[in-house]
PDB file of N, CA and C in Angstrom:
ATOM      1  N   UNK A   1      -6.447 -18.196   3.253  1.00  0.00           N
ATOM      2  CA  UNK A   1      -5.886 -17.192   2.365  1.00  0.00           C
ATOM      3  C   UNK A   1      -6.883 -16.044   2.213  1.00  0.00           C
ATOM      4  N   UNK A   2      -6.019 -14.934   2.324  1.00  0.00           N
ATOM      5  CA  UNK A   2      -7.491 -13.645   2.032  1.00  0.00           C
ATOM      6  C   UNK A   2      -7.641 -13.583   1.019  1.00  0.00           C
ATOM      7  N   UNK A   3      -8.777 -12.801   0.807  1.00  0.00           N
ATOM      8  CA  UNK A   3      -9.072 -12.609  -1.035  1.00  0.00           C
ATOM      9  C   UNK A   3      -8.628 -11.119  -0.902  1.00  0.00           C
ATOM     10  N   UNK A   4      -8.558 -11.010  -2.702  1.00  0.00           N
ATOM     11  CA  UNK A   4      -8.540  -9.979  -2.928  1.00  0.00           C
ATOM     12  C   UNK A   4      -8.972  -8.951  -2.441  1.00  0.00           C
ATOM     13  N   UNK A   5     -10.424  -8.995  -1.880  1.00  0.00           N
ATOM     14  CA  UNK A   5     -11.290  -7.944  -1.960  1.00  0.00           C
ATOM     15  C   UNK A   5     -10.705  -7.528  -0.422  1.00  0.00           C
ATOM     16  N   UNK A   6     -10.319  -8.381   0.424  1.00  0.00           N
ATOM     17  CA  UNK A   6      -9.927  -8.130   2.014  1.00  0.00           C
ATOM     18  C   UNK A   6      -8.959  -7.323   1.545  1.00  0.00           C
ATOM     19  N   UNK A   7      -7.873  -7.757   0.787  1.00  0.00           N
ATOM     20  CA  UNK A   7      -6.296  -7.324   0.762  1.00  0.00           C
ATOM     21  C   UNK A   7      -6.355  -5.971   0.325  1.00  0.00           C
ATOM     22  N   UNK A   8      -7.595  -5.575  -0.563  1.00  0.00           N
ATOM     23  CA  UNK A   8      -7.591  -4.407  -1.065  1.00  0.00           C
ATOM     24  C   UNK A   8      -7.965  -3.200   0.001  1.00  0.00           C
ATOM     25  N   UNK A   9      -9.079  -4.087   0.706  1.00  0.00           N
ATOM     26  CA  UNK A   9      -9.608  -3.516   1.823  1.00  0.00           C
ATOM     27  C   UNK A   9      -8.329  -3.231   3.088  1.00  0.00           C
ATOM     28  N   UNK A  10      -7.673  -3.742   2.947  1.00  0.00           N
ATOM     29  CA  UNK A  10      -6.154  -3.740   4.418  1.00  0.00           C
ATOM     30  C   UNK A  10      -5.218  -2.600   3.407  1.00  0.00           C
ATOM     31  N   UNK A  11      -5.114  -2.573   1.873  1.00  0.00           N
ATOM     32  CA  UNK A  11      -4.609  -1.437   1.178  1.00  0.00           C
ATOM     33  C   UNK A  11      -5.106  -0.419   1.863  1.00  0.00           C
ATOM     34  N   UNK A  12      -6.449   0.274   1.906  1.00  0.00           N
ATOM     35  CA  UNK A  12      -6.962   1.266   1.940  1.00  0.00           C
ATOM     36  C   UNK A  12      -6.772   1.902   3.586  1.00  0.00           C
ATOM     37  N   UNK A  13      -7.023   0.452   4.235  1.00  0.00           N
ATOM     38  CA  UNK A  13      -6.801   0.848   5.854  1.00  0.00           C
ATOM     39  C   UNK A  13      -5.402   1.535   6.093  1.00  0.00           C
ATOM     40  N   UNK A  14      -4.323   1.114   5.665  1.00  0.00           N
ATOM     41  CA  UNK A  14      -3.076   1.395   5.685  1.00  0.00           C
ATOM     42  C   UNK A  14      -2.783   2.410   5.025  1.00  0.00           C
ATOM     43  N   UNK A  15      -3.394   2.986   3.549  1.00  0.00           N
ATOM     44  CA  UNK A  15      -3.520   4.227   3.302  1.00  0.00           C
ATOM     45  C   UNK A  15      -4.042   5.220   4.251  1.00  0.00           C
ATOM     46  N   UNK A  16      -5.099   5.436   4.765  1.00  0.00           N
ATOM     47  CA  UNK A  16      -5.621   5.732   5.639  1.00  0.00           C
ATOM     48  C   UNK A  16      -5.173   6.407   7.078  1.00  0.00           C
ATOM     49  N   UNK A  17      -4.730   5.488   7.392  1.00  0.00           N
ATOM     50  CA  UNK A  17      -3.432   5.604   8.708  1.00  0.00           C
ATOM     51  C   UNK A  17      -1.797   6.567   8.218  1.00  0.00           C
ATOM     52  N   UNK A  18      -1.670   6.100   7.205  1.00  0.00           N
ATOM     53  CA  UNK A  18      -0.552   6.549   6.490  1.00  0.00           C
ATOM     54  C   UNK A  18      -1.008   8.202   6.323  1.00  0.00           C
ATOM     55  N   UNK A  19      -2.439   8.714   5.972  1.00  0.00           N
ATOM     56  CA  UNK A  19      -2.806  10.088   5.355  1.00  0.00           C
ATOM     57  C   UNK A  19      -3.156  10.771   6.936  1.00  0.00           C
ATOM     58  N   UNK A  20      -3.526   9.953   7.606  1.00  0.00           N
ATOM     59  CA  UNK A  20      -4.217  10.595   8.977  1.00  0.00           C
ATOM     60  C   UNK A  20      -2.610  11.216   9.392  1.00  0.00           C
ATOM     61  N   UNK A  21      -1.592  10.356   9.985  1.00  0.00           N
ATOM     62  CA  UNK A  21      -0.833  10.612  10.921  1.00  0.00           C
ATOM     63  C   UNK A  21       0.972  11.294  10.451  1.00  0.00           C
ATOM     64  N   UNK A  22       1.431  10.683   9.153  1.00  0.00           N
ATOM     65  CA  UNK A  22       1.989  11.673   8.443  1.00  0.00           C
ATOM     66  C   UNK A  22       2.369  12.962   8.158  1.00  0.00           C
ATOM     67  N   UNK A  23       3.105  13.494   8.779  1.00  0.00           N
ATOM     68  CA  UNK A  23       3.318  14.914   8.862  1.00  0.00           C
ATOM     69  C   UNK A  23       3.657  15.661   7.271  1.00  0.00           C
ATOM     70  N   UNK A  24       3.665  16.483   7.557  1.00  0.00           N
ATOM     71  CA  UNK A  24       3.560  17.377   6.190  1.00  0.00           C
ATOM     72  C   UNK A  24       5.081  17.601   6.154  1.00  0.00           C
ATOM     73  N   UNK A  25       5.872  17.851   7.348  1.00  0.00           N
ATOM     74  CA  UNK A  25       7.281  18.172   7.197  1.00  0.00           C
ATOM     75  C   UNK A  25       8.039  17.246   7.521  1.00  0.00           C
ATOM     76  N   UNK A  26       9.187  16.698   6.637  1.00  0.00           N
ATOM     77  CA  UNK A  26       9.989  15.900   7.108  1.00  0.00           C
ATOM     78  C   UNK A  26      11.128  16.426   8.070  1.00  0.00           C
ATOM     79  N   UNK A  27      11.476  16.782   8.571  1.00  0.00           N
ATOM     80  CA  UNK A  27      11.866  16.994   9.828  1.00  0.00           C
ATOM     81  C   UNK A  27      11.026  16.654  11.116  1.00  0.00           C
ATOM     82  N   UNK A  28       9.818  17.052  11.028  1.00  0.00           N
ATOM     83  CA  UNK A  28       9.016  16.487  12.044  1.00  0.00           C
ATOM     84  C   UNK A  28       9.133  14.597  12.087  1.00  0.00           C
ATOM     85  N   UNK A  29       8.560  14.436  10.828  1.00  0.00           N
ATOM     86  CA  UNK A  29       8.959  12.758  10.618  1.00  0.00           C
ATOM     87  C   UNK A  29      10.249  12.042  10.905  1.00  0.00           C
ATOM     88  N   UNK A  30      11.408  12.941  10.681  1.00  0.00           N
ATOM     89  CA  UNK A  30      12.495  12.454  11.253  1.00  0.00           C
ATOM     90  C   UNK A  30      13.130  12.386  12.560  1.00  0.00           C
ATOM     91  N   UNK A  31      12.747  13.734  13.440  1.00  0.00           N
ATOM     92  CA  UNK A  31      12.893  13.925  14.731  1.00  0.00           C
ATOM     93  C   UNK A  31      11.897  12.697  14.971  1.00  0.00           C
ATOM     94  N   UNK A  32      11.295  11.853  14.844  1.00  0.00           N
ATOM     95  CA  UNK A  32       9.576  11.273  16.172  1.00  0.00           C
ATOM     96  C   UNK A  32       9.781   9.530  15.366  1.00  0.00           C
ATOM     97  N   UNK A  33      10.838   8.935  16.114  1.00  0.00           N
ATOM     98  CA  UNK A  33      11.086   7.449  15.852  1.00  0.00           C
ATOM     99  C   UNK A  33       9.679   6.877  15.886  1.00  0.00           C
ATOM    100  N   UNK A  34       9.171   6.857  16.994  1.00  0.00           N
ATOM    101  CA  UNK A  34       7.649   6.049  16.991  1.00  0.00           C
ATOM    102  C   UNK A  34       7.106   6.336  15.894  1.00  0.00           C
ATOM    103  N   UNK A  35       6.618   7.365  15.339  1.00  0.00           N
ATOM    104  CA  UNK A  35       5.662   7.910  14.347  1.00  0.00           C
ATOM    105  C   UNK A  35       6.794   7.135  13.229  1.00  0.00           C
ATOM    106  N   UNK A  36       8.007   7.509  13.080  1.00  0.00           N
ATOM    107  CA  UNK A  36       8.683   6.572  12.043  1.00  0.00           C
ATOM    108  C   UNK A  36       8.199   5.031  11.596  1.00  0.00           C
ATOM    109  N   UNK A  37       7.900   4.421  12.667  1.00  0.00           N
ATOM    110  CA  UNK A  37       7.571   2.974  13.041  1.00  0.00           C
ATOM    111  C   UNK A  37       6.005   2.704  12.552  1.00  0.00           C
ATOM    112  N   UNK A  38       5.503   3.586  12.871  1.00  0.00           N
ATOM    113  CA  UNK A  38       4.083   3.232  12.483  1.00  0.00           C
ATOM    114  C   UNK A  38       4.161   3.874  10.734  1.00  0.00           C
ATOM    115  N   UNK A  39       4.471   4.724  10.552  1.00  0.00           N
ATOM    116  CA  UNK A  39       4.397   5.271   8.858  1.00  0.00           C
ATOM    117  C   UNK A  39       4.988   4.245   8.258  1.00  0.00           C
ATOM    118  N   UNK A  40       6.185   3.590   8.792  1.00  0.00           N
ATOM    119  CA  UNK A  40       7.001   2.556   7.914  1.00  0.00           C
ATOM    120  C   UNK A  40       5.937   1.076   8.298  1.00  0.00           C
ATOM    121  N   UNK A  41       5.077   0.746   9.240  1.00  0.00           N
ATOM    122  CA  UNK A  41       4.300  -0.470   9.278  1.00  0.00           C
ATOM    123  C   UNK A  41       3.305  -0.400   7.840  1.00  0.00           C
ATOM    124  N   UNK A  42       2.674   0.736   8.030  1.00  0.00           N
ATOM    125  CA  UNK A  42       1.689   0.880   7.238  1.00  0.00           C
ATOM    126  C   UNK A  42       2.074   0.793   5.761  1.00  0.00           C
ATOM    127  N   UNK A  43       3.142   1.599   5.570  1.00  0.00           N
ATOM    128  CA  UNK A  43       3.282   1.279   4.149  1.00  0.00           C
ATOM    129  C   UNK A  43       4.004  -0.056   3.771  1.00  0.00           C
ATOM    130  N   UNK A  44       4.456  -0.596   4.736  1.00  0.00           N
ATOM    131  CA  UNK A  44       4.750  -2.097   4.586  1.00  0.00           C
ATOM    132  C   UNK A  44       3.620  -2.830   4.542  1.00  0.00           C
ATOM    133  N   UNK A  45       2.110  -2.381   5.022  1.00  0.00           N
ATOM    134  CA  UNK A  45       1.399  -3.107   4.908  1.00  0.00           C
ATOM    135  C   UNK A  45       0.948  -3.295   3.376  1.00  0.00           C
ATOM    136  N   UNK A  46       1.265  -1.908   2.965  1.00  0.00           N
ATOM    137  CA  UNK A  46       0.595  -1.329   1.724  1.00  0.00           C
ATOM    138  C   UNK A  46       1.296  -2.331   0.635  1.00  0.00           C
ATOM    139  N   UNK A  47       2.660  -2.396   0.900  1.00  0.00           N
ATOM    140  CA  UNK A  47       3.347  -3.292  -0.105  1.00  0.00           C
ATOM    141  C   UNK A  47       3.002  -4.597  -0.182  1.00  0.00           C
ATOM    142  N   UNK A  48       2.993  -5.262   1.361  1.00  0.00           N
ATOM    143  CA  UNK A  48       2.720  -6.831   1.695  1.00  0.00           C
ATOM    144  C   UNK A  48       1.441  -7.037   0.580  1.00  0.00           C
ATOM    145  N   UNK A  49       0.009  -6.036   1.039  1.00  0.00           N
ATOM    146  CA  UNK A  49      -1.025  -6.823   0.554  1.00  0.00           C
ATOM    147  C   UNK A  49      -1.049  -6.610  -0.792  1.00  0.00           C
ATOM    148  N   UNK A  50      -0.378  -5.729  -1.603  1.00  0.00           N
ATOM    149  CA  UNK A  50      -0.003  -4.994  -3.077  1.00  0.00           C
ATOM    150  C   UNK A  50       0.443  -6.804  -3.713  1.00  0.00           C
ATOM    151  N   UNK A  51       1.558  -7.058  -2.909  1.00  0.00           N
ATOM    152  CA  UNK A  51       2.312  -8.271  -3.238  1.00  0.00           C
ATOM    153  C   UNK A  51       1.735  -9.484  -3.426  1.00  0.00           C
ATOM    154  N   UNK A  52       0.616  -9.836  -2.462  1.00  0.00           N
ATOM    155  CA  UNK A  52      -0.457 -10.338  -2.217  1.00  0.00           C
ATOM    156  C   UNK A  52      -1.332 -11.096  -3.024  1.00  0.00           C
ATOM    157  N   UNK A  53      -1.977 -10.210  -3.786  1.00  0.00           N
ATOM    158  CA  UNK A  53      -2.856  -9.709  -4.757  1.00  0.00           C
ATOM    159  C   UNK A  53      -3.100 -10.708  -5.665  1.00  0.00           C
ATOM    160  N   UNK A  54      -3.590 -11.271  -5.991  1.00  0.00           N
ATOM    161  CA  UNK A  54      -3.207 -12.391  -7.619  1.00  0.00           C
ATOM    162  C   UNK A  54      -3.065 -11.907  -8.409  1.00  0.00           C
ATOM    163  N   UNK A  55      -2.491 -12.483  -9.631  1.00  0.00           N
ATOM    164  CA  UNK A  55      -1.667 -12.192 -10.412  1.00  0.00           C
ATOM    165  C   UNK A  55      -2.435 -12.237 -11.609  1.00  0.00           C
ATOM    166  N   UNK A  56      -3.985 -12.482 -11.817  1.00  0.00           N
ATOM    167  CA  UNK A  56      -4.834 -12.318 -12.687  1.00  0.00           C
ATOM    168  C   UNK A  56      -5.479 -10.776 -12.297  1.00  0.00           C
ATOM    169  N   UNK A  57      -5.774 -10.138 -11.344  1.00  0.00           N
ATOM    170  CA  UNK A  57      -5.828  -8.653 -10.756  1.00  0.00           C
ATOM    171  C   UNK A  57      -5.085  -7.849 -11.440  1.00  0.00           C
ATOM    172  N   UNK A  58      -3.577  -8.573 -10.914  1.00  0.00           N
ATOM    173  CA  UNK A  58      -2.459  -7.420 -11.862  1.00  0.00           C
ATOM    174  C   UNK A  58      -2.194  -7.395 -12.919  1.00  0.00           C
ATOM    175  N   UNK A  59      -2.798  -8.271 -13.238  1.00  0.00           N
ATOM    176  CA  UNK A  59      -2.651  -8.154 -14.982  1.00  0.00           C
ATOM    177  C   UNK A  59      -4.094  -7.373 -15.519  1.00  0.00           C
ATOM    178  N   UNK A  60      -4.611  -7.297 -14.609  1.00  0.00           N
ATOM    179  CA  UNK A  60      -5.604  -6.499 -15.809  1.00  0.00           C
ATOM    180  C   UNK A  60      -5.584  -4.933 -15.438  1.00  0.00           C
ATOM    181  N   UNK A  61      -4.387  -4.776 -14.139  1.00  0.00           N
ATOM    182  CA  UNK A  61      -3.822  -3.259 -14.003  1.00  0.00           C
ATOM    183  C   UNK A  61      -2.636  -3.274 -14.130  1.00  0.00           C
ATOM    184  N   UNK A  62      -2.125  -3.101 -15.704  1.00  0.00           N
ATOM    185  CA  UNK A  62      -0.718  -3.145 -15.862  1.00  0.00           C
ATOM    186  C   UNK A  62      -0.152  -1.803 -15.796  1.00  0.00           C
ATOM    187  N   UNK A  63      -1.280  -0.570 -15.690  1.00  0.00           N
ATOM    188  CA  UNK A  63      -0.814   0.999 -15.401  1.00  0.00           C
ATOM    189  C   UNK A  63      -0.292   1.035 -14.135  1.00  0.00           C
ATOM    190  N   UNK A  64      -0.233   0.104 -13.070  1.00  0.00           N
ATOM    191  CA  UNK A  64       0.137  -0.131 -11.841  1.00  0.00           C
ATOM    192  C   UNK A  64       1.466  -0.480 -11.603  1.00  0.00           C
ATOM    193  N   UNK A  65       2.637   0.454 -11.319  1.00  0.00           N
ATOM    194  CA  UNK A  65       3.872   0.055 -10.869  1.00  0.00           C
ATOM    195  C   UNK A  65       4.579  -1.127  -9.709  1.00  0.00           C
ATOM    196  N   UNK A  66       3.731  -2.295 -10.430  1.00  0.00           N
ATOM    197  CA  UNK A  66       3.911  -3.033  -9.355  1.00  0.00           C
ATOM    198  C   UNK A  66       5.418  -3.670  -9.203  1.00  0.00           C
ATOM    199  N   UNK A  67       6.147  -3.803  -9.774  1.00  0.00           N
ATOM    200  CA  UNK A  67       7.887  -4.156  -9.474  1.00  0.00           C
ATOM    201  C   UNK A  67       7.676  -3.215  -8.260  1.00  0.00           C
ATOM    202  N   UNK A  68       7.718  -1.836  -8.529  1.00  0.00           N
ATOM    203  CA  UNK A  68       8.151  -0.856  -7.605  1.00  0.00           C
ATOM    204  C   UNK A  68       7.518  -0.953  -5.925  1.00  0.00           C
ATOM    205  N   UNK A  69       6.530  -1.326  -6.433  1.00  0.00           N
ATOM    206  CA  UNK A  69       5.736  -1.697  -4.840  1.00  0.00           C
ATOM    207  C   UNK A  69       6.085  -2.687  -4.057  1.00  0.00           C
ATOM    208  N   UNK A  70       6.317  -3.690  -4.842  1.00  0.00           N
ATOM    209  CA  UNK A  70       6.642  -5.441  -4.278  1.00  0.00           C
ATOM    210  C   UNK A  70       8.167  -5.329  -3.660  1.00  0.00           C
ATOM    211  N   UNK A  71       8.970  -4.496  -4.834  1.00  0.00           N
ATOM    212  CA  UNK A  71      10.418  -3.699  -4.564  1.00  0.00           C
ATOM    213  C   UNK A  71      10.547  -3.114  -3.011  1.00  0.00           C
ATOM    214  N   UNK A  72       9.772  -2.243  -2.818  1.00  0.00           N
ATOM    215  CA  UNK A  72       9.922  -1.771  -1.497  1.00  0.00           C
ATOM    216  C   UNK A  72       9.235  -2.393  -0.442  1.00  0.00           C
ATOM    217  N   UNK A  73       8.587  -2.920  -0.597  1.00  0.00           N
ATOM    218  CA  UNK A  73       8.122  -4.049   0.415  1.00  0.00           C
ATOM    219  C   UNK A  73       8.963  -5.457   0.637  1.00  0.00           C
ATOM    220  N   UNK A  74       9.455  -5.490  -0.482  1.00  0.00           N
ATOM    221  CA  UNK A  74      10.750  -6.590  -0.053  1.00  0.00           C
ATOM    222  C   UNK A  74      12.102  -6.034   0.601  1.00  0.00           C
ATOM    223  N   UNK A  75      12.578  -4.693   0.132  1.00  0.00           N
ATOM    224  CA  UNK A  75      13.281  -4.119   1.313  1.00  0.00           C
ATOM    225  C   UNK A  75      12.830  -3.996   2.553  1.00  0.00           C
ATOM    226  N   UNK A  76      12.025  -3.478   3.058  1.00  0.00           N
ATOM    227  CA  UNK A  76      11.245  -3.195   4.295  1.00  0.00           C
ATOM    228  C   UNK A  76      10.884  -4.425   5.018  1.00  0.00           C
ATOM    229  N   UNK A  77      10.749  -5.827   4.427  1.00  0.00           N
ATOM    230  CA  UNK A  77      10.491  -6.848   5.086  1.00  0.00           C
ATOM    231  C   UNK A  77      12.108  -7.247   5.313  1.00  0.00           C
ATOM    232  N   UNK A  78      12.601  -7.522   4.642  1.00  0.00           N
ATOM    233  CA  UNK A  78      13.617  -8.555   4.484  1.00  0.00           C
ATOM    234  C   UNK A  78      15.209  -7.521   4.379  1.00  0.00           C
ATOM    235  N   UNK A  79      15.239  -6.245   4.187  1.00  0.00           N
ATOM    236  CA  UNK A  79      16.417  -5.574   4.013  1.00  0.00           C
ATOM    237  C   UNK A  79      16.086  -4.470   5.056  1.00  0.00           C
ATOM    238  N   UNK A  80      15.263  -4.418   5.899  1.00  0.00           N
ATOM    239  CA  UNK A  80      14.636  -3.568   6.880  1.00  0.00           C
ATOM    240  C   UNK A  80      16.245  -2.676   7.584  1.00  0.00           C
ATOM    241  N   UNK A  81      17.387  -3.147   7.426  1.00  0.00           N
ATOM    242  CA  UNK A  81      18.582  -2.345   7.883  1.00  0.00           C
ATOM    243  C   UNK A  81      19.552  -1.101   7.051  1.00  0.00           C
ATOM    244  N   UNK A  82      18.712  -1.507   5.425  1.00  0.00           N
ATOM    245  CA  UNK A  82      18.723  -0.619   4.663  1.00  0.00           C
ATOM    246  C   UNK A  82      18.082   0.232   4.040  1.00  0.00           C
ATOM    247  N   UNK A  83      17.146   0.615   5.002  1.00  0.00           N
ATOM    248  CA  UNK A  83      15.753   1.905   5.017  1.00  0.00           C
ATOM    249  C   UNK A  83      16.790   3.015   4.933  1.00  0.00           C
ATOM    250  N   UNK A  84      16.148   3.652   3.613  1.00  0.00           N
ATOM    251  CA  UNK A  84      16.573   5.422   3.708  1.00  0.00           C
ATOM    252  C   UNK A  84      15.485   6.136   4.353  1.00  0.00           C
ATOM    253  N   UNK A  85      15.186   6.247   5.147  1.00  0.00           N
ATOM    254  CA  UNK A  85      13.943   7.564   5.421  1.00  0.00           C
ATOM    255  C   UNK A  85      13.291   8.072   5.270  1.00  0.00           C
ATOM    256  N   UNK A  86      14.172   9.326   3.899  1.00  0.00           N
ATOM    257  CA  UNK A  86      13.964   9.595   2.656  1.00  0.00           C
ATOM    258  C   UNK A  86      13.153   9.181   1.748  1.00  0.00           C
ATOM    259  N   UNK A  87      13.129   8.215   1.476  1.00  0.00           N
ATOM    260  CA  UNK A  87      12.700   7.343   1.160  1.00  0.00           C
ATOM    261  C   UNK A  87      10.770   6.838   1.351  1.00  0.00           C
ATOM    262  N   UNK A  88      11.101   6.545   2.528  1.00  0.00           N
ATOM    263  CA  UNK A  88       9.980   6.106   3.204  1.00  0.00           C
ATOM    264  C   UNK A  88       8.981   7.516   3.397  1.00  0.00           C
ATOM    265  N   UNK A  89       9.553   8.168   3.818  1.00  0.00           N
ATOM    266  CA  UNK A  89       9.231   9.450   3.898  1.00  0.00           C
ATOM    267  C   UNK A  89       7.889  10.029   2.608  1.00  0.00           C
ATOM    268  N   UNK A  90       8.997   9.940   1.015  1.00  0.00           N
ATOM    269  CA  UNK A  90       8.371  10.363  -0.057  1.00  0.00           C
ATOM    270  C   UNK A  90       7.463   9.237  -0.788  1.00  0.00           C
ATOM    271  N   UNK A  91       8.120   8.121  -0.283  1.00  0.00           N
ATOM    272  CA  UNK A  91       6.755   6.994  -0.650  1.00  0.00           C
ATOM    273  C   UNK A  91       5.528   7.314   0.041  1.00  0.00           C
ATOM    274  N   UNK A  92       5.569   7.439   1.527  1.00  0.00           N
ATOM    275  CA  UNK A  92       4.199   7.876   1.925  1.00  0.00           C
ATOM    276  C   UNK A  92       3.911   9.255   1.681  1.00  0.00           C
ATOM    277  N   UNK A  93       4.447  10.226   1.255  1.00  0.00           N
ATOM    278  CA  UNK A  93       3.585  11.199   0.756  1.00  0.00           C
ATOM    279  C   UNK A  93       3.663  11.260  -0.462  1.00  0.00           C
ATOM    280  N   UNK A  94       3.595  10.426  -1.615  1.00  0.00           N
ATOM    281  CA  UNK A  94       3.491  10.890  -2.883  1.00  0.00           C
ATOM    282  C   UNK A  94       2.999   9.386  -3.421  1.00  0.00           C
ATOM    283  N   UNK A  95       4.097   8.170  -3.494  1.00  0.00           N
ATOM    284  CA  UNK A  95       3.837   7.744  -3.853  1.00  0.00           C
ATOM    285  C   UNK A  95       2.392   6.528  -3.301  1.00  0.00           C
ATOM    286  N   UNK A  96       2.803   6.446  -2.178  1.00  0.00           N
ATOM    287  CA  UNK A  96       0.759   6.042  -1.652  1.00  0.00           C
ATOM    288  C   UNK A  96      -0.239   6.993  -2.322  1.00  0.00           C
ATOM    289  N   UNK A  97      -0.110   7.937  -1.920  1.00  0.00           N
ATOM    290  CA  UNK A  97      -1.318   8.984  -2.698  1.00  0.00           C
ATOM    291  C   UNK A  97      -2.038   7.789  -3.936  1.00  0.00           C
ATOM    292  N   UNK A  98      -0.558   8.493  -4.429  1.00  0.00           N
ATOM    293  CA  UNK A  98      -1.342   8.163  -6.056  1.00  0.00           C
ATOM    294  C   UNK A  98      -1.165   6.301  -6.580  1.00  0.00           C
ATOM    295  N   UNK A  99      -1.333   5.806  -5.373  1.00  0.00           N
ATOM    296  CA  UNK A  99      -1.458   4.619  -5.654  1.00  0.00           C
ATOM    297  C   UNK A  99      -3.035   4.314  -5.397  1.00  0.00           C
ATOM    298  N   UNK A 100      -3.831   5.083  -4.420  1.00  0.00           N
ATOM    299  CA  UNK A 100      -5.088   5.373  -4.087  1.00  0.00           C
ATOM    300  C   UNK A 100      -6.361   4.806  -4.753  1.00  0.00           C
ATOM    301  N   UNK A 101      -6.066   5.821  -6.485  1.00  0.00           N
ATOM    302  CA  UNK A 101      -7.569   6.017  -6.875  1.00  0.00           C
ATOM    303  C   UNK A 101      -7.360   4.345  -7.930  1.00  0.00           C
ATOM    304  N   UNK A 102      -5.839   3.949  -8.170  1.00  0.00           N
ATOM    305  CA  UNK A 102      -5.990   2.521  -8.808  1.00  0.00           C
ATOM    306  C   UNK A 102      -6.563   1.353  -7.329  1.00  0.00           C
ATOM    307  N   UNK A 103      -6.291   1.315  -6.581  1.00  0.00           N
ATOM    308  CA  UNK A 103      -6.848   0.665  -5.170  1.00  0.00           C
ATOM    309  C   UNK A 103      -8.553   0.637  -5.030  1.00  0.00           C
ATOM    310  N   UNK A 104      -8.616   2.201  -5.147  1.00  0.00           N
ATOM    311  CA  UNK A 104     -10.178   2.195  -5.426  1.00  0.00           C
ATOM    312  C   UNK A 104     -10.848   1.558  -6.852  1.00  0.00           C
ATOM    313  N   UNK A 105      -9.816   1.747  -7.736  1.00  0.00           N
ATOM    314  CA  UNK A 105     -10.736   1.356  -9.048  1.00  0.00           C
ATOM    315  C   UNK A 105     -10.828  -0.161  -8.555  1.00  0.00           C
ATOM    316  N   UNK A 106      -9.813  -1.087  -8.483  1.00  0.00           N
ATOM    317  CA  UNK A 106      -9.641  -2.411  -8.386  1.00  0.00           C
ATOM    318  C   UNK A 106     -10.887  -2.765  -7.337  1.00  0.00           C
ATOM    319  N   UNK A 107     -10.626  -2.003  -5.759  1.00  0.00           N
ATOM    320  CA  UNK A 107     -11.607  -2.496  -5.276  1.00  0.00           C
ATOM    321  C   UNK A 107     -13.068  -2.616  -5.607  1.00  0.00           C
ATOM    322  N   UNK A 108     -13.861  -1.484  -6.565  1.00  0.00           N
ATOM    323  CA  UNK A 108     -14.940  -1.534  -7.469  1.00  0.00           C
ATOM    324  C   UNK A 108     -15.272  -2.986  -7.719  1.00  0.00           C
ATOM    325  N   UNK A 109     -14.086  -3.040  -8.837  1.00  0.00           N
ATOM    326  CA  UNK A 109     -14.302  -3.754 -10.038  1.00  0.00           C
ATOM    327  C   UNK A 109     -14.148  -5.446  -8.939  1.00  0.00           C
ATOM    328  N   UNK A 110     -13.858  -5.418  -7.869  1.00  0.00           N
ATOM    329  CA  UNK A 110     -13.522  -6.732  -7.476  1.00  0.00           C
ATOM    330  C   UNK A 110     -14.771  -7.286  -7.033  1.00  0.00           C
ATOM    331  N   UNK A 111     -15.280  -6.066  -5.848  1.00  0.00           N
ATOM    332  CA  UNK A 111     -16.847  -5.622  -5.475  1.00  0.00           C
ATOM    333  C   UNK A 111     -17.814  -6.205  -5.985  1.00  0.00           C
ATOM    334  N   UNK A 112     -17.548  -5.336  -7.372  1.00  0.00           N
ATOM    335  CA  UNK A 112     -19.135  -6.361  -8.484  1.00  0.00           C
ATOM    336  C   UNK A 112     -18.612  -7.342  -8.786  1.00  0.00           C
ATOM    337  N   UNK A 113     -17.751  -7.570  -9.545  1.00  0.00           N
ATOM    338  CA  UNK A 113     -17.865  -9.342  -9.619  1.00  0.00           C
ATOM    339  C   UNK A 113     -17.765 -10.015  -8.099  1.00  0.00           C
ATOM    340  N   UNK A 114     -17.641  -9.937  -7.622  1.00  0.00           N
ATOM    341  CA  UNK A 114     -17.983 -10.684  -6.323  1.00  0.00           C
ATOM    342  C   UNK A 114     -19.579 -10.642  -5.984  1.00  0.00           C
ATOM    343  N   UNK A 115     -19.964  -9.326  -6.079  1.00  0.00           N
ATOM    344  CA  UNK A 115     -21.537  -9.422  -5.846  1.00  0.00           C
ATOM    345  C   UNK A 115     -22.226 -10.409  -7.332  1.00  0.00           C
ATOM    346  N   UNK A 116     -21.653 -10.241  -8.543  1.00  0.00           N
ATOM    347  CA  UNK A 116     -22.360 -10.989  -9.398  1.00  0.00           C
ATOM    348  C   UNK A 116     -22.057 -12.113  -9.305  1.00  0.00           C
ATOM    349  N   UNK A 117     -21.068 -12.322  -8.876  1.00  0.00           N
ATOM    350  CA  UNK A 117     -20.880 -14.293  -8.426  1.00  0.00           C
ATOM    351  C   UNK A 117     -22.002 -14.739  -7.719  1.00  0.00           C
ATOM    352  N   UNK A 118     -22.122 -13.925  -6.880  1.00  0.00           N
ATOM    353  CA  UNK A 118     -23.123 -14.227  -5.540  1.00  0.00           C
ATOM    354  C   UNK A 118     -24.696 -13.915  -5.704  1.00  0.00           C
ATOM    355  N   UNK A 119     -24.952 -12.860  -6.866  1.00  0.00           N
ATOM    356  CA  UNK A 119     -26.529 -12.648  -7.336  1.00  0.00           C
ATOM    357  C   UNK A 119     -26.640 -13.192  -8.853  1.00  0.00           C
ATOM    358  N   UNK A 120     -26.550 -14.096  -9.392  1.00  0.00           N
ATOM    359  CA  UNK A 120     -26.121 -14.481 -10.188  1.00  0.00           C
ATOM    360  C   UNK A 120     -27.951 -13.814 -11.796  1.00  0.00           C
TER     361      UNK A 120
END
């Protein structure tokens, strides 16, 4: 099982990929199936490891829309024939964004207690 601190770490990678290759215009994103495929992996990744996460984590980030995340990652896994685009589209440019700097806070805070477990 991964830990947290990996899952947070596969968050950020998938952010990452998601900010690099993402076009600014949706029309471009809609004309270019491949690029569709990889924007929609990544933020499926984003959801999977979101979902992931333990449930003592998410509770101590309850400012974190997590229904909404786990929500679209359970479409995208399991309802994958009822993708709006649209959709996918404005999740990776808005709503990843600003899922970001809570990803970073968590990963911090996971960071040191992991290092203080370990330097005791």
């Amino acid at each position: 099982m991964r830990s947290d601190l990996l899952r947070l770490q596969d968050i950020l990678d998938a952010m990452a990929v998601v900010a690099e290759y993402l076009p600014v215009d949706q029309a471009v994103f809609d004309a270019d199936p491949p690029l569709q495929s990889h924007i929609y992996r990544h933020v499926m990744i984003v959801g999977e490891a979101a979902w992931s996460l333990s449930k003592s984590l998410k509770a101590q980030h309850p400012q974190v829309p997590w229904k909404q995340i786990e929500g679209m990652r359970h479409i995208m896994v399991h309802d994958y024939f009822k993708v709006d685009w649209y959709i996918v589209f404005i999740t990776a440019r808005v709503h990843v964004p600003a899922f970001k700097p809570h990803v970073e806070l968590m990963l911090r805070t996971v960071s040191s207690s992991s290092s203080n477990l370990q330097n005791p």
